[in-house]
C-alpha atoms as a PDB file:
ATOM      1  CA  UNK A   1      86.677  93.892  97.670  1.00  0.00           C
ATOM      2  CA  UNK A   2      84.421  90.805  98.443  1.00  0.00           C
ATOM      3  CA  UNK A   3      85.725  87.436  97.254  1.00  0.00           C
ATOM      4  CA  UNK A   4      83.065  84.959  95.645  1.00  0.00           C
ATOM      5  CA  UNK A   5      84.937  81.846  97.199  1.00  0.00           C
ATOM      6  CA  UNK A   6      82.810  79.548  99.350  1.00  0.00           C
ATOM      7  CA  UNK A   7      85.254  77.927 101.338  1.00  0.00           C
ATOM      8  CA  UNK A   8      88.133  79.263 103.473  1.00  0.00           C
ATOM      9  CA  UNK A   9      90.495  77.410 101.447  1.00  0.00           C
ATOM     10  CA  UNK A  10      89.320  78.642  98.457  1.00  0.00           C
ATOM     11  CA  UNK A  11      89.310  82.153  99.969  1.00  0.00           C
ATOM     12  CA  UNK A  12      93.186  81.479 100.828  1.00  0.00           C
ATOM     13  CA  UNK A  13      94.184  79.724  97.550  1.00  0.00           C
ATOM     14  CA  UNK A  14      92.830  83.613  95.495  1.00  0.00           C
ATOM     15  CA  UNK A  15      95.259  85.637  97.764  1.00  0.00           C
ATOM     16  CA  UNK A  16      98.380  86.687  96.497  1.00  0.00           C
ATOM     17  CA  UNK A  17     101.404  84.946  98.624  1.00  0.00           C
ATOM     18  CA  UNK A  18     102.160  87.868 100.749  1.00  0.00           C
ATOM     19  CA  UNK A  19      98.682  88.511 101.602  1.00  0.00           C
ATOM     20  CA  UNK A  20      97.995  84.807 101.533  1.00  0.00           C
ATOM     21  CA  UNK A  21     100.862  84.136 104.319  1.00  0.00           C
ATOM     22  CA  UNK A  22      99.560  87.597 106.723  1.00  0.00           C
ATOM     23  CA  UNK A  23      96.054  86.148 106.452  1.00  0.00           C
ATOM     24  CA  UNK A  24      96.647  82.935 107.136  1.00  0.00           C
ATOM     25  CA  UNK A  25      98.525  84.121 110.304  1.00  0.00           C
ATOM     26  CA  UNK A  26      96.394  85.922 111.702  1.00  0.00           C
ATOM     27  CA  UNK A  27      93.854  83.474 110.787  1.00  0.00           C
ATOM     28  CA  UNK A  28      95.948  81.452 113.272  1.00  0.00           C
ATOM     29  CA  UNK A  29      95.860  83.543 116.044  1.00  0.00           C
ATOM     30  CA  UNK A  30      92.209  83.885 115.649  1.00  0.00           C
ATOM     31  CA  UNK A  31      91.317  79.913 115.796  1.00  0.00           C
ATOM     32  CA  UNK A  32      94.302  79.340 118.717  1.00  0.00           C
ATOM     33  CA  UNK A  33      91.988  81.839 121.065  1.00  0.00           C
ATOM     34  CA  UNK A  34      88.174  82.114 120.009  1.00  0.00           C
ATOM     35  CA  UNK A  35      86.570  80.667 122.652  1.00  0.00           C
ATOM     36  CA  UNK A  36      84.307  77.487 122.112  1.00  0.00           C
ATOM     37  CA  UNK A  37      81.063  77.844 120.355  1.00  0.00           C
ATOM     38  CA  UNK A  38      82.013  80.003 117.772  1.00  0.00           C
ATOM     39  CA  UNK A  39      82.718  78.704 114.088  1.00  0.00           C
ATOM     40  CA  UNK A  40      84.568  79.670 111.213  1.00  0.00           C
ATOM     41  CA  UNK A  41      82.810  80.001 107.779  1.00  0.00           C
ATOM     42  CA  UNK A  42      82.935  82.505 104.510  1.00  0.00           C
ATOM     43  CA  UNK A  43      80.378  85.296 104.726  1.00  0.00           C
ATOM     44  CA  UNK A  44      79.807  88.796 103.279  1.00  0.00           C
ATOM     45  CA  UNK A  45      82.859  87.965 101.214  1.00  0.00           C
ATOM     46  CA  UNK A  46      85.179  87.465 104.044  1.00  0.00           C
ATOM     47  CA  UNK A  47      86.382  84.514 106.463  1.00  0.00           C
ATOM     48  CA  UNK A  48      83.890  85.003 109.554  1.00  0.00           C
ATOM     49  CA  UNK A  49      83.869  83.769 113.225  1.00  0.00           C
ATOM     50  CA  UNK A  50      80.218  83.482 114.069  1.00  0.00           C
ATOM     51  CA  UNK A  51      77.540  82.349 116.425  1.00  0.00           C
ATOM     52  CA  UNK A  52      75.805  79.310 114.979  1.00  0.00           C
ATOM     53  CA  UNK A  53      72.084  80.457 113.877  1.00  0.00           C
ATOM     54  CA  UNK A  54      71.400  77.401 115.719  1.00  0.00           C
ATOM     55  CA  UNK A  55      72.724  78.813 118.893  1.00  0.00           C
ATOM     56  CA  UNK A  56      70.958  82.288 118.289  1.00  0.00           C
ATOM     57  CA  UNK A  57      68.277  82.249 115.320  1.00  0.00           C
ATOM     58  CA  UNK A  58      66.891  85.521 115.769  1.00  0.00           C
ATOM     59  CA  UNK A  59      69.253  87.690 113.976  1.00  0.00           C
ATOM     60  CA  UNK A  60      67.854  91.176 111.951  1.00  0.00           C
ATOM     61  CA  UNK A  61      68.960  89.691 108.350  1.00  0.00           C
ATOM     62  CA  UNK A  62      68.305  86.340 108.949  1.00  0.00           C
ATOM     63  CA  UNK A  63      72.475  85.579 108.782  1.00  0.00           C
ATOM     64  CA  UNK A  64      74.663  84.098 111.634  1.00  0.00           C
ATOM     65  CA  UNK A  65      75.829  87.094 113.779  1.00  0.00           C
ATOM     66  CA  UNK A  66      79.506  87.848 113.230  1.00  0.00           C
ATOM     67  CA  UNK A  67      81.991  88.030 116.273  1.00  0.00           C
ATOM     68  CA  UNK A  68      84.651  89.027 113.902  1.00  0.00           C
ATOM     69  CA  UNK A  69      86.266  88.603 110.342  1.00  0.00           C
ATOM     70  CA  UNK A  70      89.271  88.363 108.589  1.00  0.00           C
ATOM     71  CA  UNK A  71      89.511  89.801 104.550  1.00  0.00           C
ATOM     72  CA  UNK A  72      92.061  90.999 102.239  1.00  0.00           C
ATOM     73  CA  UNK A  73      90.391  94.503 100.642  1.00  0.00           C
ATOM     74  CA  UNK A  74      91.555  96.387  97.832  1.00  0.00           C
ATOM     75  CA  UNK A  75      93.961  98.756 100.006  1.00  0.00           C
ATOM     76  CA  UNK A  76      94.833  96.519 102.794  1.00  0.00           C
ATOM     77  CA  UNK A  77      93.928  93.893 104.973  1.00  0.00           C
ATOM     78  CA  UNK A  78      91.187  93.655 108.232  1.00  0.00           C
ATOM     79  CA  UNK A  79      90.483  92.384 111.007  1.00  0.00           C
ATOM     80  CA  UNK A  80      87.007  92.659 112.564  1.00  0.00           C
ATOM     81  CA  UNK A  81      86.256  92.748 116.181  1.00  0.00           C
ATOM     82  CA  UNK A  82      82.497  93.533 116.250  1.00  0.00           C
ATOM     83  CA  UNK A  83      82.873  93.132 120.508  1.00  0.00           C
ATOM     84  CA  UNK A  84      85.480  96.023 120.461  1.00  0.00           C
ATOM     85  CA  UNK A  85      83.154  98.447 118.868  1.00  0.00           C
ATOM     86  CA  UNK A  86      79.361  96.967 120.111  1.00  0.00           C
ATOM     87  CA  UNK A  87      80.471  96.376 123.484  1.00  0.00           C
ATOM     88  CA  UNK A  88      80.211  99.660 125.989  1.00  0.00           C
ATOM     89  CA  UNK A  89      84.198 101.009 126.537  1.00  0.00           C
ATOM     90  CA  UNK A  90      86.004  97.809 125.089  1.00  0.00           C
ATOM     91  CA  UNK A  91      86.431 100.468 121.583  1.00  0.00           C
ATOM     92  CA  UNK A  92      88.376 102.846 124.390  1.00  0.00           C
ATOM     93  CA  UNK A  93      90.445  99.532 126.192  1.00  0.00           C
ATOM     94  CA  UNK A  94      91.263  98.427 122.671  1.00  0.00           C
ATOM     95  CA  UNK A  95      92.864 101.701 121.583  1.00  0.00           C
ATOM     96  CA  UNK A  96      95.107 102.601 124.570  1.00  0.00           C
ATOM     97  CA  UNK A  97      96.445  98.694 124.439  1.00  0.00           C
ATOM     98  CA  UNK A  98      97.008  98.897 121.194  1.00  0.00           C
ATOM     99  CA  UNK A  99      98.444 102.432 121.351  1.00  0.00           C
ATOM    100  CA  UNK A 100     100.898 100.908 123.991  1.00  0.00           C
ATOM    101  CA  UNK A 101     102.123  98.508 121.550  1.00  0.00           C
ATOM    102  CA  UNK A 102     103.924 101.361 119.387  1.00  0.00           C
ATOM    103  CA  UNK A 103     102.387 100.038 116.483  1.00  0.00           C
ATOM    104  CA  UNK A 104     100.323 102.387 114.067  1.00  0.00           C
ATOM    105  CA  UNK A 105      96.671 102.387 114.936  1.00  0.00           C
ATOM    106  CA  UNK A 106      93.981 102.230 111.806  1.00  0.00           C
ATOM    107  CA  UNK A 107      91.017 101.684 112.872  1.00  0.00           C
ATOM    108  CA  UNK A 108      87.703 102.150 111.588  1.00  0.00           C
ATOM    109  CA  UNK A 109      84.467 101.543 113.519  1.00  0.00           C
ATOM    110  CA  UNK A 110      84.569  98.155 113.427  1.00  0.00           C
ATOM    111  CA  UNK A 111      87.882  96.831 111.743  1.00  0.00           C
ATOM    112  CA  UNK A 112      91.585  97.327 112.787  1.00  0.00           C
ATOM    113  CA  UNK A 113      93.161  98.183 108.966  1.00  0.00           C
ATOM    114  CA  UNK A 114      96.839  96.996 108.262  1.00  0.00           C
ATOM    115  CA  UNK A 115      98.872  96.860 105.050  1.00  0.00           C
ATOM    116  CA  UNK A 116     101.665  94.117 106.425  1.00  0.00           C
ATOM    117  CA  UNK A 117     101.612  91.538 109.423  1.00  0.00           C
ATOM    118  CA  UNK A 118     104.327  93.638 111.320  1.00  0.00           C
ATOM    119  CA  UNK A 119     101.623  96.531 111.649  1.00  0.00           C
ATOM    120  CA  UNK A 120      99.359  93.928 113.698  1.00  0.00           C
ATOM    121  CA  UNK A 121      99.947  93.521 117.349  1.00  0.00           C
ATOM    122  CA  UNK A 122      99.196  89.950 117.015  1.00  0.00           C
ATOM    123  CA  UNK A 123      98.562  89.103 120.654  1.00  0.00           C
ATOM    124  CA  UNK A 124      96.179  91.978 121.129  1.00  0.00           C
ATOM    125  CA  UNK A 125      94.697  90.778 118.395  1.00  0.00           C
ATOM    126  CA  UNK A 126      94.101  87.323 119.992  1.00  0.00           C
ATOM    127  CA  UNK A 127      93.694  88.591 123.682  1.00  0.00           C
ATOM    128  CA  UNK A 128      90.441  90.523 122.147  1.00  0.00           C
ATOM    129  CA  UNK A 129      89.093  87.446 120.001  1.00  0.00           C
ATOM    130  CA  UNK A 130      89.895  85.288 123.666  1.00  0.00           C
ATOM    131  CA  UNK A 131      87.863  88.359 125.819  1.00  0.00           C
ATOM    132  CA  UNK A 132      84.425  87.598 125.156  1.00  0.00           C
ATOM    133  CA  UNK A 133      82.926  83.754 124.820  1.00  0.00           C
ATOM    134  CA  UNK A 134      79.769  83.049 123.519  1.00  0.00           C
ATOM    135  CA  UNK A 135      77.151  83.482 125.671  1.00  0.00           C
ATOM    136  CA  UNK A 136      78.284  86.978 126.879  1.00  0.00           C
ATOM    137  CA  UNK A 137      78.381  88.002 123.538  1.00  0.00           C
ATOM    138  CA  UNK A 138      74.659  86.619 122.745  1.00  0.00           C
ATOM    139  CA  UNK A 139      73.763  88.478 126.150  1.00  0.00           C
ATOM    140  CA  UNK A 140      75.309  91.759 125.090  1.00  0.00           C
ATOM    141  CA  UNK A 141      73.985  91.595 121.485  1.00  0.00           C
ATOM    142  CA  UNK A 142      70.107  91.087 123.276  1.00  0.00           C
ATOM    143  CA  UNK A 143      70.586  93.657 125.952  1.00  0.00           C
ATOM    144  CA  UNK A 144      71.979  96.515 123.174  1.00  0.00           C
ATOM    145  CA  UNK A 145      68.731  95.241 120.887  1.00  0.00           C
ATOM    146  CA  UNK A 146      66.642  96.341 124.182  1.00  0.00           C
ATOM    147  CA  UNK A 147      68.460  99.583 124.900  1.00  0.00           C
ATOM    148  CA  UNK A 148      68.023 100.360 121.174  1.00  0.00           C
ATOM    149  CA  UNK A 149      64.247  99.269 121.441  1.00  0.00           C
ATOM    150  CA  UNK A 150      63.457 101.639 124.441  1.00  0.00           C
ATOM    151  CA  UNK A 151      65.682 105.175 122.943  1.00  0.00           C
ATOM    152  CA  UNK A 152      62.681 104.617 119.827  1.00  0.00           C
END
């Protein structure tokens, strides 16, 4: 379900108040520990942490590249944590912690799924957004480009 709103706020105001209040919560957690260099925008229908095309221009679709995102779908509500599933065993680290945490794990390939705030392990959440700053993740975005360049 991608929302047509063009600002955060706006994206915020269309949410029903339960939603509205989980989003904006973890919304929280995600500005209190994304590391500097980062910024928060709408995108692909969905509030977005990105890399500034200024800071890396050469992206495949000509968009900033995404870190991770925040949306409210149809079913239930996502986080996306594009380091957890790009990034060689951080997908593996990210499922036993969260595993640990008791809470029920629904994840897809790229975005943890949850239907209510209390499903979210909130600091794993932000200890993931906090694990990789910006110049790693440029790094690890290039050197997967070349790995993906030399298996053709």
């Amino acid at each position: 379900m991608q929302s047509e709103a063009t600002t955060v706020d706006e994206y915020l105001a269309d949410l029903p108040e339960e939603r509205r209040i989980a989003i904006e919560t973890v919304r929280d957690t995600i500005l209190e520990n994304l590391p500097a260099g980062y910024e928060e925008a709408m995108n692909w229908g969905m509030i977005t942490y990105q890399v500034p095309l200024d800071a890396f221009p050469d992206t495949y679709n000509g968009k900033p590249l995404m870190y991770a995102a925040l949306a409210s779908q149809k079913n239930h509500m996502a986080v996306y944590l594009t380091s957890v599933y790009a990034l060689p065993g951080k997908a593996e680290e990210f499922e036993a912690a969260y595993r640990a945490t008791g809470k029920r794990y629904d994840m897809g390939k790229s975005c943890v799924r949850f239907r209510k705030l209390d499903d979210l392990p909130l600091e794993l959440i932000g200890e993931s957004i906090r694990s990789v700053d910006v110049d790693t993740f440029i790094t690890d975005v290039e050197d997967a480009r070349k790995t993906r360049k030399r298996r053709s």
